[in-house]
Protein backbone atom coordinates (compact mmCIF):
# COMPACT_ATOMS: atom_id res chain seq x y z
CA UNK A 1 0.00 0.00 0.00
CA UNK A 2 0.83 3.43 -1.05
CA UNK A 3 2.50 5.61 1.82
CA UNK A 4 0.13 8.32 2.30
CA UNK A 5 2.14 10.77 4.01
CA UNK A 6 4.97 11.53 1.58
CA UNK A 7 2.05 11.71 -1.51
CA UNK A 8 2.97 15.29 -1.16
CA UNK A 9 6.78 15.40 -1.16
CA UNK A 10 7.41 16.76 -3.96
CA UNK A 11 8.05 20.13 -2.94
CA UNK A 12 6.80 23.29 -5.12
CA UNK A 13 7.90 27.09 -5.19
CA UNK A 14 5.64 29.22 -5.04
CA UNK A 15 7.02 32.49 -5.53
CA UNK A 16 3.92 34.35 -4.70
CA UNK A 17 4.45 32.82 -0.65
CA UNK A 18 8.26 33.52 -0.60
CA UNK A 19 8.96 36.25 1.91
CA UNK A 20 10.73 39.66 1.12
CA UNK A 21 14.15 40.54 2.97
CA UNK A 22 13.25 43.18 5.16
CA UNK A 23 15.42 44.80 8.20
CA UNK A 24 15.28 42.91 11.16
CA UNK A 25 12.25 44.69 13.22
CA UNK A 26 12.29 46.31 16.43
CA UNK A 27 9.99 44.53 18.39
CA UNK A 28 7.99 47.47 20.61
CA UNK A 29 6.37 45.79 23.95
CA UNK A 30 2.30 45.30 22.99
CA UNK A 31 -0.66 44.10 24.75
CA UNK A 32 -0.47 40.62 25.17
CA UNK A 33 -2.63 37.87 24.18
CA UNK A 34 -5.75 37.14 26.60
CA UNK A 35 -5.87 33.91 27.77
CA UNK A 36 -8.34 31.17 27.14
CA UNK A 37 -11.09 30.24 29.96
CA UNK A 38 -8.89 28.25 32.75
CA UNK A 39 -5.55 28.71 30.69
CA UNK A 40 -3.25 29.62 33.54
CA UNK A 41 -1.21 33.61 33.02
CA UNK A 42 2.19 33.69 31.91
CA UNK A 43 4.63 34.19 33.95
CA UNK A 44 7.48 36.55 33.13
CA UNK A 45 10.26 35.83 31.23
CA UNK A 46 13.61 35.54 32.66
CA UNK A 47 15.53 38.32 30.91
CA UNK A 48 12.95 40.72 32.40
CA UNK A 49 11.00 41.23 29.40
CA UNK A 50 7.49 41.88 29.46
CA UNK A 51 5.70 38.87 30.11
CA UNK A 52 3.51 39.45 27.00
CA UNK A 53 6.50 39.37 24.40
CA UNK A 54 7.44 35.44 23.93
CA UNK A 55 10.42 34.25 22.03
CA UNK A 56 9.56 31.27 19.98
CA UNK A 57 12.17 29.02 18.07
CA UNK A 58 9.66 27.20 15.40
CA UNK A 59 10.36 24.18 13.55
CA UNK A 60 8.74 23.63 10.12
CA UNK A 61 10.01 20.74 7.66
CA UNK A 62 8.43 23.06 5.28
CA UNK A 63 8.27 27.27 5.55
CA UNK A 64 8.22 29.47 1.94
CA UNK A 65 9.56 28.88 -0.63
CA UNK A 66 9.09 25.21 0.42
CA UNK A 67 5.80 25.00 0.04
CA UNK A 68 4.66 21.28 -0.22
CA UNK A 69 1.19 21.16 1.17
CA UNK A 70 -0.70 23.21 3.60
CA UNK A 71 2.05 23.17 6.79
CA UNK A 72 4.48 25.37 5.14
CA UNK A 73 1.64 27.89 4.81
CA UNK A 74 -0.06 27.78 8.19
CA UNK A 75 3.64 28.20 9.77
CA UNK A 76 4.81 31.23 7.49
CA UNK A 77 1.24 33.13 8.21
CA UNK A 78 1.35 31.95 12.46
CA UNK A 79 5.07 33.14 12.80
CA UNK A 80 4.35 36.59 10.93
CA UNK A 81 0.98 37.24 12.80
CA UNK A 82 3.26 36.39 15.97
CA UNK A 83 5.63 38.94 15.49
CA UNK A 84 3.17 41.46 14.45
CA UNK A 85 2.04 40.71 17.98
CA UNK A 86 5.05 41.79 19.35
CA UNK A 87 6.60 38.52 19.59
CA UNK A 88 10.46 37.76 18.41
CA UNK A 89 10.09 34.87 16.17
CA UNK A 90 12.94 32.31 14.56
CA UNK A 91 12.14 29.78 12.24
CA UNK A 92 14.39 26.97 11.42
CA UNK A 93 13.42 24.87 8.14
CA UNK A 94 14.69 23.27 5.48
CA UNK A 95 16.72 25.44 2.77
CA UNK A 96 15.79 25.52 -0.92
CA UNK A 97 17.90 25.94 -4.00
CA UNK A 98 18.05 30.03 -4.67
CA UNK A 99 16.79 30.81 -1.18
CA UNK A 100 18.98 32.79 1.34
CA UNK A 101 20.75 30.59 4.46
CA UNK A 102 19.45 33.14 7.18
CA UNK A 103 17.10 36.67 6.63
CA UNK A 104 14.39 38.76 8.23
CA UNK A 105 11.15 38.84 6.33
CA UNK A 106 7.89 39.91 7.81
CA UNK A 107 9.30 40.57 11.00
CA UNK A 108 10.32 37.06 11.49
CA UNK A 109 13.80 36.01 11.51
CA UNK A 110 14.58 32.55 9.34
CA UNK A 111 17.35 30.30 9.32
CA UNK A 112 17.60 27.62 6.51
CA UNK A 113 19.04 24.44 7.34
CA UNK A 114 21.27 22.97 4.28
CA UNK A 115 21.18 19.10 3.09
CA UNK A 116 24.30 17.53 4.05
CA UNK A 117 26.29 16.20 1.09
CA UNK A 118 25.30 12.67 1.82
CA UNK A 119 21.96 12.78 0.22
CA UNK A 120 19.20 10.77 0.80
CA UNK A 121 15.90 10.77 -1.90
CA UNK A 122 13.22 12.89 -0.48
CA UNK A 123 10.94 9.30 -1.75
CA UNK A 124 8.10 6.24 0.12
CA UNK A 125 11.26 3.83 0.63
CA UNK A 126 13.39 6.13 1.68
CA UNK A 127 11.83 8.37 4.16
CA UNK A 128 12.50 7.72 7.61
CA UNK A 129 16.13 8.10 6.34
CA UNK A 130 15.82 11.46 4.87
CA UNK A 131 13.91 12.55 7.94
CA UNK A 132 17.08 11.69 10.38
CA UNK A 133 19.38 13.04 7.62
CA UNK A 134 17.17 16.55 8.07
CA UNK A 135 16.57 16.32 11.67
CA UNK A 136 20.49 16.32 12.08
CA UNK A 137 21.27 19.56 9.99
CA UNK A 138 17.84 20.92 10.83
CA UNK A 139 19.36 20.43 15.00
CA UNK A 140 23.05 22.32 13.99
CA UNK A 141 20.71 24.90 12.20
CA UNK A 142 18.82 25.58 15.54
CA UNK A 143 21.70 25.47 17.81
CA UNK A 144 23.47 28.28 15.97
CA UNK A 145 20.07 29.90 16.50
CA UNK A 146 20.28 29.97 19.62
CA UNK A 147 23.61 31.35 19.73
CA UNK A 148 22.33 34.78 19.20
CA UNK A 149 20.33 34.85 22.02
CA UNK A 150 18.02 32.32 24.94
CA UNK A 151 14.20 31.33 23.67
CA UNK A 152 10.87 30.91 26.01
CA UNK A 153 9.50 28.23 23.82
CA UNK A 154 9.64 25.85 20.70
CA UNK A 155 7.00 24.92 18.88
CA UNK A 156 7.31 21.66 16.55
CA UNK A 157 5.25 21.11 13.69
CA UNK A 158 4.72 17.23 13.18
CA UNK A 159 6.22 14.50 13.63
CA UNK A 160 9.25 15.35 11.00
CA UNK A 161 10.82 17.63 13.08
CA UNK A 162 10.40 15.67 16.22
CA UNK A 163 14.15 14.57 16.68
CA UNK A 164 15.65 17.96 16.53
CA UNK A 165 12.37 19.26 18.87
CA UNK A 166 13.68 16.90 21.46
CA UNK A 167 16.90 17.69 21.42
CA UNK A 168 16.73 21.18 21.74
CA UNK A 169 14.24 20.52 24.19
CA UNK A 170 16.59 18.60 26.30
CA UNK A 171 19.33 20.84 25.56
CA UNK A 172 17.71 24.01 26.47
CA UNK A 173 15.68 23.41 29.27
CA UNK A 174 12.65 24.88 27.90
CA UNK A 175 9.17 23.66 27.63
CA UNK A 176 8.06 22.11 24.07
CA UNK A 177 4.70 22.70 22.25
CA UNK A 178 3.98 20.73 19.24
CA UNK A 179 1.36 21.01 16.38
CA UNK A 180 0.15 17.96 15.20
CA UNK A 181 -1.49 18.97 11.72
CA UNK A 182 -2.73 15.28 11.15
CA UNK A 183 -2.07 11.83 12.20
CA UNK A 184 -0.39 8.65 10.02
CA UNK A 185 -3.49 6.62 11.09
CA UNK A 186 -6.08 9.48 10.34
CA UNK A 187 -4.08 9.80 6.23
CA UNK A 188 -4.46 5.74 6.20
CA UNK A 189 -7.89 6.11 7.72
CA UNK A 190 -7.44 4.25 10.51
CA UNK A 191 -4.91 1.24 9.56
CA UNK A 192 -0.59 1.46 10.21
CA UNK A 193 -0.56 -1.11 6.95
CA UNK A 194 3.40 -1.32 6.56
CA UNK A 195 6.29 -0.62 9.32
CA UNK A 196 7.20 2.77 8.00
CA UNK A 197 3.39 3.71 9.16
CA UNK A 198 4.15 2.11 12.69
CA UNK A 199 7.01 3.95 13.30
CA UNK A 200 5.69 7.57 12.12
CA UNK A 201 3.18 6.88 14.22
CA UNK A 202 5.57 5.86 17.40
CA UNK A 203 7.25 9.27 16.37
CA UNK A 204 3.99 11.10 16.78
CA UNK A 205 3.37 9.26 19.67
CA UNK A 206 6.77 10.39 21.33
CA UNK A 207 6.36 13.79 20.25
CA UNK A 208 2.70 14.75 22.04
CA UNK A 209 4.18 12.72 25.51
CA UNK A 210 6.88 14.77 25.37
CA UNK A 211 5.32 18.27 24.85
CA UNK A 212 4.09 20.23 27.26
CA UNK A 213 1.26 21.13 25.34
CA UNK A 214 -0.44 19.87 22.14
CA UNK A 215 -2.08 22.31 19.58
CA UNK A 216 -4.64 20.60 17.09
CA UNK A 217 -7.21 22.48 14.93
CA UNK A 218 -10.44 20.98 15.65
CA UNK A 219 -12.24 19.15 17.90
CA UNK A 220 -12.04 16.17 15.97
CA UNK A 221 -8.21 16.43 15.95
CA UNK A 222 -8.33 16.88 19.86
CA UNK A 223 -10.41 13.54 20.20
CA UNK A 224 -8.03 11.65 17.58
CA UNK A 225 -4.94 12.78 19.47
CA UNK A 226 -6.51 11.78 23.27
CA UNK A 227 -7.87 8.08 21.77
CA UNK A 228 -4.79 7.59 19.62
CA UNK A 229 -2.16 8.98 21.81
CA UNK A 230 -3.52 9.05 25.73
CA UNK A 231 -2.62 12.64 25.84
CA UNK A 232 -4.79 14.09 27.90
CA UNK A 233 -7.66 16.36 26.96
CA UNK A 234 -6.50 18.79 29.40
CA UNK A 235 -2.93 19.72 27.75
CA UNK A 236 -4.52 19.51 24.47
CA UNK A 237 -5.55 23.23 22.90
CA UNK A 238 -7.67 23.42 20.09
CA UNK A 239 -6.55 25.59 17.59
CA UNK A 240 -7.81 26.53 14.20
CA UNK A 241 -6.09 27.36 10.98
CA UNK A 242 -6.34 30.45 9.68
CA UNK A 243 -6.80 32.51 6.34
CA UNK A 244 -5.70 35.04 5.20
CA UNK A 245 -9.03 36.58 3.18
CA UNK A 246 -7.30 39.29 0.91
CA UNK A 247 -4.78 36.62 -0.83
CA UNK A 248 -8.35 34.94 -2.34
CA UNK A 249 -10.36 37.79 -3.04
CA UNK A 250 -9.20 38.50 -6.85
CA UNK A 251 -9.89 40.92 -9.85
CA UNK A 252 -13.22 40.64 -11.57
CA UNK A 253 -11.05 40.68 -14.70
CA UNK A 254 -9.23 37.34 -13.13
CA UNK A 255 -12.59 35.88 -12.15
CA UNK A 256 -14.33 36.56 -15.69
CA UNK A 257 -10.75 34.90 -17.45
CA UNK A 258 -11.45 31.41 -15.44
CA UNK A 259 -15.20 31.58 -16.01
CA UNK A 260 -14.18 31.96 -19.62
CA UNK A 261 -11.28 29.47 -19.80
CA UNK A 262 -13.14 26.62 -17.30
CA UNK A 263 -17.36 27.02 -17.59
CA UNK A 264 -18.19 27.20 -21.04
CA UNK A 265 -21.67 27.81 -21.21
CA UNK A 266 -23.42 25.73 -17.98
CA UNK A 267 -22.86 25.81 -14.24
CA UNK A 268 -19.01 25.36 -13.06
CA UNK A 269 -18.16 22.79 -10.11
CA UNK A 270 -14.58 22.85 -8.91
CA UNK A 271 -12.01 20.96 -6.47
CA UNK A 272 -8.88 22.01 -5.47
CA UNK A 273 -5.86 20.19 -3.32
CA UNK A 274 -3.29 17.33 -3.42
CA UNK A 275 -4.84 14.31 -5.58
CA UNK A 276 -4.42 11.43 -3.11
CA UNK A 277 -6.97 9.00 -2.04
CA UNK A 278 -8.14 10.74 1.34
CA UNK A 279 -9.19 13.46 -0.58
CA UNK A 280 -12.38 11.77 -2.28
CA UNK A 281 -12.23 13.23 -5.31
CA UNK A 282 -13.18 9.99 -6.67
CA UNK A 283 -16.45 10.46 -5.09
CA UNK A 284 -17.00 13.38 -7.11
CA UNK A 285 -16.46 12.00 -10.04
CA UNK A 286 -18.52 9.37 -9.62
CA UNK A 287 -21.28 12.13 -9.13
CA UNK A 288 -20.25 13.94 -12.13
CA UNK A 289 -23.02 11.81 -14.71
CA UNK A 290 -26.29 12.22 -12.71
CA UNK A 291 -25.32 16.10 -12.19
CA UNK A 292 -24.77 16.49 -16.06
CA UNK A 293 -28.21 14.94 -16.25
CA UNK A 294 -29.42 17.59 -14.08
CA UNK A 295 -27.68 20.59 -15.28
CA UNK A 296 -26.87 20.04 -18.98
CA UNK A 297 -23.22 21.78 -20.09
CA UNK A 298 -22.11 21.29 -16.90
CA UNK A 299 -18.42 21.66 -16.45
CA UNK A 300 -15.56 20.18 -14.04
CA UNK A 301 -12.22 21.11 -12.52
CA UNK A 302 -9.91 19.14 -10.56
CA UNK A 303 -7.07 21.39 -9.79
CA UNK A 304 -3.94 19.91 -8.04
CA UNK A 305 -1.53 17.29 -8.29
CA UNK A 306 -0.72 14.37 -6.55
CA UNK A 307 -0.13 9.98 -6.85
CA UNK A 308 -3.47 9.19 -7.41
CA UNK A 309 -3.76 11.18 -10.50
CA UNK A 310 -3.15 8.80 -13.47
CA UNK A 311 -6.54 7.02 -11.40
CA UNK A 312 -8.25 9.72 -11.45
CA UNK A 313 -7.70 10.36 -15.48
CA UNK A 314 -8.74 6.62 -15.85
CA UNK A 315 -12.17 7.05 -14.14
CA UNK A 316 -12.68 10.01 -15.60
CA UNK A 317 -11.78 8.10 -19.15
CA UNK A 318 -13.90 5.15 -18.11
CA UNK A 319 -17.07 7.22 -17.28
CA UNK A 320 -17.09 9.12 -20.53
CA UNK A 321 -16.67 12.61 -18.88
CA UNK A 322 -13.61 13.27 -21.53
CA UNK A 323 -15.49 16.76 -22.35
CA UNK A 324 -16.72 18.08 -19.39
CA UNK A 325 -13.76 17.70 -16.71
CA UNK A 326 -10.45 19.47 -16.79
CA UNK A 327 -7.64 18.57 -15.09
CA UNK A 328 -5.12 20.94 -14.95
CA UNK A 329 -2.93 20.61 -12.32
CA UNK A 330 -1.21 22.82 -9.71
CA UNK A 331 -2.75 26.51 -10.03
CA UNK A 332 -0.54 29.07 -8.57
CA UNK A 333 -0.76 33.08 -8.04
CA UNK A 334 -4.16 34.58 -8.61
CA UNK A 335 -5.35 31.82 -10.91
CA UNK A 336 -6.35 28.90 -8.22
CA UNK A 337 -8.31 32.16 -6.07
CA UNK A 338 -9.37 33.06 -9.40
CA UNK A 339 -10.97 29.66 -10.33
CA UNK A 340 -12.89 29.09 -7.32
CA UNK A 341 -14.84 32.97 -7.43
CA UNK A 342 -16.33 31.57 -10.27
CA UNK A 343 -17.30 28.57 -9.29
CA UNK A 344 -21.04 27.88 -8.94
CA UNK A 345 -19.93 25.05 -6.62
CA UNK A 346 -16.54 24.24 -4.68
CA UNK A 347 -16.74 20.78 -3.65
CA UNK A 348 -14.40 19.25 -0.76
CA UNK A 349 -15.40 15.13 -0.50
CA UNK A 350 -12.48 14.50 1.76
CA UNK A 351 -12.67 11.25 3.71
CA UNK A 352 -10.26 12.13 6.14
CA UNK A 353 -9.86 15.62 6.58
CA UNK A 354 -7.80 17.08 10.56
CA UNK A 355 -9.24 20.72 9.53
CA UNK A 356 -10.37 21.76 6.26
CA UNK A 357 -8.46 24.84 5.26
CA UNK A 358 -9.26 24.39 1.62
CA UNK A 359 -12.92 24.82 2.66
CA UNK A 360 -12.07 28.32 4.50
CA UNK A 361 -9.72 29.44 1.60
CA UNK A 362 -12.85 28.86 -0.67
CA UNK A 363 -15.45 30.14 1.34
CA UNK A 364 -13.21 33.18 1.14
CA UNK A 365 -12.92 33.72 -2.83
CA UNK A 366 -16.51 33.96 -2.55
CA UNK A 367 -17.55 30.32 -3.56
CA UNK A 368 -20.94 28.34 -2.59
CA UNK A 369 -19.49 25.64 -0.78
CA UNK A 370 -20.68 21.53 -0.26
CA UNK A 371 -18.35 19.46 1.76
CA UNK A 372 -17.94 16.43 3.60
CA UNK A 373 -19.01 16.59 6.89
CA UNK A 374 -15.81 14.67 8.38
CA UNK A 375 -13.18 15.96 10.71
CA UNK A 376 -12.76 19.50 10.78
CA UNK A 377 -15.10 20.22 7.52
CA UNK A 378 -18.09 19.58 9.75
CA UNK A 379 -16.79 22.21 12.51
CA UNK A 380 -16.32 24.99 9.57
CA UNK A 381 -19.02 24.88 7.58
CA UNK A 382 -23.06 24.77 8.98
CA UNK A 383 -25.47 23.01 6.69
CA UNK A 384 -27.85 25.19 4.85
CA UNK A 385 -26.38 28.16 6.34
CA UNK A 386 -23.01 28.44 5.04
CA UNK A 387 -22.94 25.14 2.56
CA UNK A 388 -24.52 22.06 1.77
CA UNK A 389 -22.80 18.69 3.76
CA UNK A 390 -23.04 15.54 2.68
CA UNK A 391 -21.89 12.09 4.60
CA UNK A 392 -18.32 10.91 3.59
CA UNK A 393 -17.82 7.98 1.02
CA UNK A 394 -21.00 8.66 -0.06
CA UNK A 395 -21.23 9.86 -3.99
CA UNK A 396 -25.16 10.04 -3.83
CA UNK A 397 -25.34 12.30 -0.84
CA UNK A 398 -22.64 14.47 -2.49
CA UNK A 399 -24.48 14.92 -5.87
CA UNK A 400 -27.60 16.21 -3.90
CA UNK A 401 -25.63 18.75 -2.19
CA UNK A 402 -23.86 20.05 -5.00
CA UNK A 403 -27.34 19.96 -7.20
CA UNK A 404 -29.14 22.25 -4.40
CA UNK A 405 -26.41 24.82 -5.01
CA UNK A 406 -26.36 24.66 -8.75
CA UNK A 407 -30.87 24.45 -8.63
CA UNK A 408 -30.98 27.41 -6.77
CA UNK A 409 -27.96 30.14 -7.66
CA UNK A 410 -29.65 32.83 -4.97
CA UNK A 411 -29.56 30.82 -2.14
CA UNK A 412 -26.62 29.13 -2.98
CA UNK A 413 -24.74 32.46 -3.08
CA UNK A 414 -26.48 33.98 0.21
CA UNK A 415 -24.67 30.72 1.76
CA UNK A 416 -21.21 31.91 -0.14
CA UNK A 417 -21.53 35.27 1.72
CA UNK A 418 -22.24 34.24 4.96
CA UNK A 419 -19.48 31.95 4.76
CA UNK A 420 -17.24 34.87 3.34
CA UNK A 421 -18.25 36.65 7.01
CA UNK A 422 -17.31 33.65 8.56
CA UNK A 423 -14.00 33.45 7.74
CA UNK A 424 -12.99 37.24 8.39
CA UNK A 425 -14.59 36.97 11.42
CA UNK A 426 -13.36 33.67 13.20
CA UNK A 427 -10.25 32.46 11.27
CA UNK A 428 -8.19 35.64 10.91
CA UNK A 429 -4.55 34.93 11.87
CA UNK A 430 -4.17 37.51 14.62
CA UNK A 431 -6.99 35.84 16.56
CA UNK A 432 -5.05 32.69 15.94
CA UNK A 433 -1.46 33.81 17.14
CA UNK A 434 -3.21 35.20 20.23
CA UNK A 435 -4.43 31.77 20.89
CA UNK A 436 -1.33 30.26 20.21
CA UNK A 437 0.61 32.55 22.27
CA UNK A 438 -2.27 31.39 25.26
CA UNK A 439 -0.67 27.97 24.50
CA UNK A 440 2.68 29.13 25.15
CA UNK A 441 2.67 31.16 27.75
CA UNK A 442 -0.17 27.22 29.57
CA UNK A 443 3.56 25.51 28.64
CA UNK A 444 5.50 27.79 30.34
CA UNK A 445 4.09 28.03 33.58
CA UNK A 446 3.23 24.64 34.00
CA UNK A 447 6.70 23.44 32.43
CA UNK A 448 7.79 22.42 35.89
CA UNK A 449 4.75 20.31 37.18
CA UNK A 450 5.07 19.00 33.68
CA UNK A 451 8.36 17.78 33.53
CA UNK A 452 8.02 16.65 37.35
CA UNK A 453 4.93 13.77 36.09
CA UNK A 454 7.50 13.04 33.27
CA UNK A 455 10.08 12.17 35.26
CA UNK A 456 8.25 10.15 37.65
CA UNK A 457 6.62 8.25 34.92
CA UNK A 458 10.18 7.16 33.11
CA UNK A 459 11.27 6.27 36.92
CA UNK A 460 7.98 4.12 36.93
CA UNK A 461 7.47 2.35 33.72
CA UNK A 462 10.48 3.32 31.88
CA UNK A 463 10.74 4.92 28.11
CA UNK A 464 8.80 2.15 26.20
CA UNK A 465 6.41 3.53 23.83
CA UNK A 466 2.66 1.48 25.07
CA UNK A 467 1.98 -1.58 22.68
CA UNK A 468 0.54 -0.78 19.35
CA UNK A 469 -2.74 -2.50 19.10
CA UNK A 470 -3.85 -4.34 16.10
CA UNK A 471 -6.79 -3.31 13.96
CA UNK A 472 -8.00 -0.43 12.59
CA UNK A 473 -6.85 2.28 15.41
CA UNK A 474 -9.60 5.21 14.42
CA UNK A 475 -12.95 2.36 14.73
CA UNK A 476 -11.01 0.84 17.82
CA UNK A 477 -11.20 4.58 19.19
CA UNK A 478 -14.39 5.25 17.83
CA UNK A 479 -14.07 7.58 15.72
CA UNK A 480 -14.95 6.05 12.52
């Protein structure tokens, strides 16, 4: 079986992301984020700065112009919203042909850590060594970090950073808050089929024991982490992604061009993201015949890229829907924004899905939206008042949705600008770095208690990992 989590290793520049050199900032003392309901206050920092102001060494295996899926994203728009905050951030990542070693951009200071000369294919077979390969100059990379000055906090994103997260951990004495964006038995949906998927999932497993506290983006997430991990629910912080609403919001001019290039003459349904089996996009095909039934000249996009793409082209083959879908990969700049404002549907029919971003990033462009309610997707989106759901692994239930939207274009875009409100009203990313920096500032004053239970549980039942149990981990847990 296919590994799912490296489907989207093949890592893309996206020049539109990459950040502009800028001075490094003076960081002026600001109000400081307010605290969640029960999150304990932070306590000041050492050096005597205000206890408001954090400084955060982040770890990303991804951060512009690595941009591979939507990690690299969510880190680069956290760390600047952070330091707009008044927070001094330092990201260490993984350098890119053509991109500087070490700059300032956005307020946020980045060092890139270089491959080592021994190279090891970024590939399924492979992986686990190219992650200890990275983790090792990724660790050097920090350390000289840290060289310029002492850090409150790191935050980890996933378990491919987890390594170097420890070690600094260790080595610096300071608590450790980790992200976990999704889990190797959530992308297999459920089942830990070959070895490689045991041990990522040991990783992810030592990671959230380890940290201090655990930040996940939905509820969903926070109940997949407690069942899968036995963190507790207390230590775990929910979290959700944010958007940036100006990057989607595009030129009429742009909008009119993809209407033009895309819908022809009948209604336009779209899809956007990596093409991998989680993301149901087989589903929607499969839904494509009745809708063309419904809704004559009806047209189809699958935008992205991914493994399971020469499938996808089959089924599409197979079904006879030659003419009416179009498949043309990776959109970048104002063109993927572009394609979704003129969608008459934007259709996410992810089985497995930790958050949803996709779904906010399309809600704002300004697009009637009918997703899977699974995971995160059925946190973000209400039915009926901002987007049709529609059960998971169900092609039927998806073809109604998308066929109330496309019946009735009024309604359909009352629901696109309520769900345009939405999103500049809950998901903006200075709501979500003050959350965040809640997080932080729970891990630093209970660092001590923490690391106390820790201690005492090593003395007690030593550093074994518990027993992997057989089965499929998600229905053992429930959540399937």
């Amino acid at each position: 079986m296919t590994l799912r989590v490296d489907e989207q290793l093949a890592a893309t520049k996206d020049r539109a992301h990459r950040p502009t050199l800028t001075s490094r900032p003076q960081l002026p003392a600001q109000p400081g984020p307010t605290a969640q309901p029960g999150t304990p206050a932070p306590t000041p920092s050492s050096s005597g700065m205000p206890p408001q102001t954090r400084r955060i060494l982040m770890l990303s295996w991804e951060y512009p112009p690595v941009l591979v899926g939507g990690l690299g994203r969510h880190v680069h728009a956290l760390s600047v919203a952070l330091a707009a905050a008044g927070h001094e951030v330092t990201v260490v990542t993984r350098h890119s042909e053509g991109a500087p070693l070490e700059e300032y951009a956005d307020g946020v200071r980045i060092l890139r850590a270089p491959e080592d000369p021994v190279t090891f294919p970024l590939a399924t077979g492979s992986l686990l060594a190219w992650t200890m390969a990275f983790n090792h100059t990724l660790t050097r990379t920090a350390l000289r970090a840290t060289q310029a000055g002492s850090y409150d906090v790191i935050h980890a994103h996933d378990w491919l950073v987890a390594h170097t997260a420890m070690t600094l951990r260790d080595h610096l004495d300071i608590p450790l808050v980790s992200t976990i964006h999704a889990t190797e038995a959530g992308r297999h949906q459920g089942w830990l089929p070959e070895e490689m998927n045991r041990t990522i999932h040991g990783v992810e497993q030592w990671l959230t024991s380890e940290s201090g506290r655990v930040i996940v983006c939905s509820g969903y997430m926070r109940d997949e982490v407690n069942a899968l991990f036995g963190v507790p629910a207390g230590r775990v912080d929910v979290v959700a992604n944010g958007v940036e609403p100006h990057r989607w919001r595009v030129p009429a001019r742009a909008v009119a061009a993809a209407r033009a290039r895309f819908a022809g003459d009948g209604p336009l349904v779209t899809f956007a993201g990596r093409l991998v089996y989680e993301k149901g996009v087989q589903h929607l095909i499969a839904g494509l015949p009745r809708l063309r039934e419904r809704h004559p000249g009806l047209r189809a996009v699958i935008a992205g890229d991914g493994p399971y793409r020469a499938e996808l082209e089959a089924e599409v083959h197979r079904r006879g829907l030659g003419g009416m879908v179009t498949m043309p990969g990776f959109l970048g700049g104002t063109d993927l924004p572009a394609l979704m404002a003129a969608s008459d549907c934007f259709a996410v029919p992810s089985i497995y899905e930790p958050f949803g971003m996709v779904a906010l990033e399309g809600a704002a462009a300004g697009a009637p939206l009918a997703v899977a309610a699974t995971g995160g997707l059925a946190e973000i989106v209400e039915p009926g008042v901002t987007g049709m759901t529609f059960r998971p692994h169900d092609p039927d239930g998806l073809t109604d949705a998308v066929d109330a939207l496309l019946s009735d274009s009024d309604r359909a875009r009352v629901m696109a600008r309520r769900a345009r409100r939405m999103v500049h009203d809950q998901y903006g990313w200075s709501a979500i770095a003050q959350r965040t920096a809640a997080s932080y500032a729970a891990a630093i004053t209970s660092d001590a208690t923490f690391t106390a239970q820790r201690a005492e549980q090593r003395m007690s039942q030593g550093r074994a990992l518990p027993a992997l149990p057989e089965g499929n981990l998600l229905a053992a847990a429930g959540l399937r």
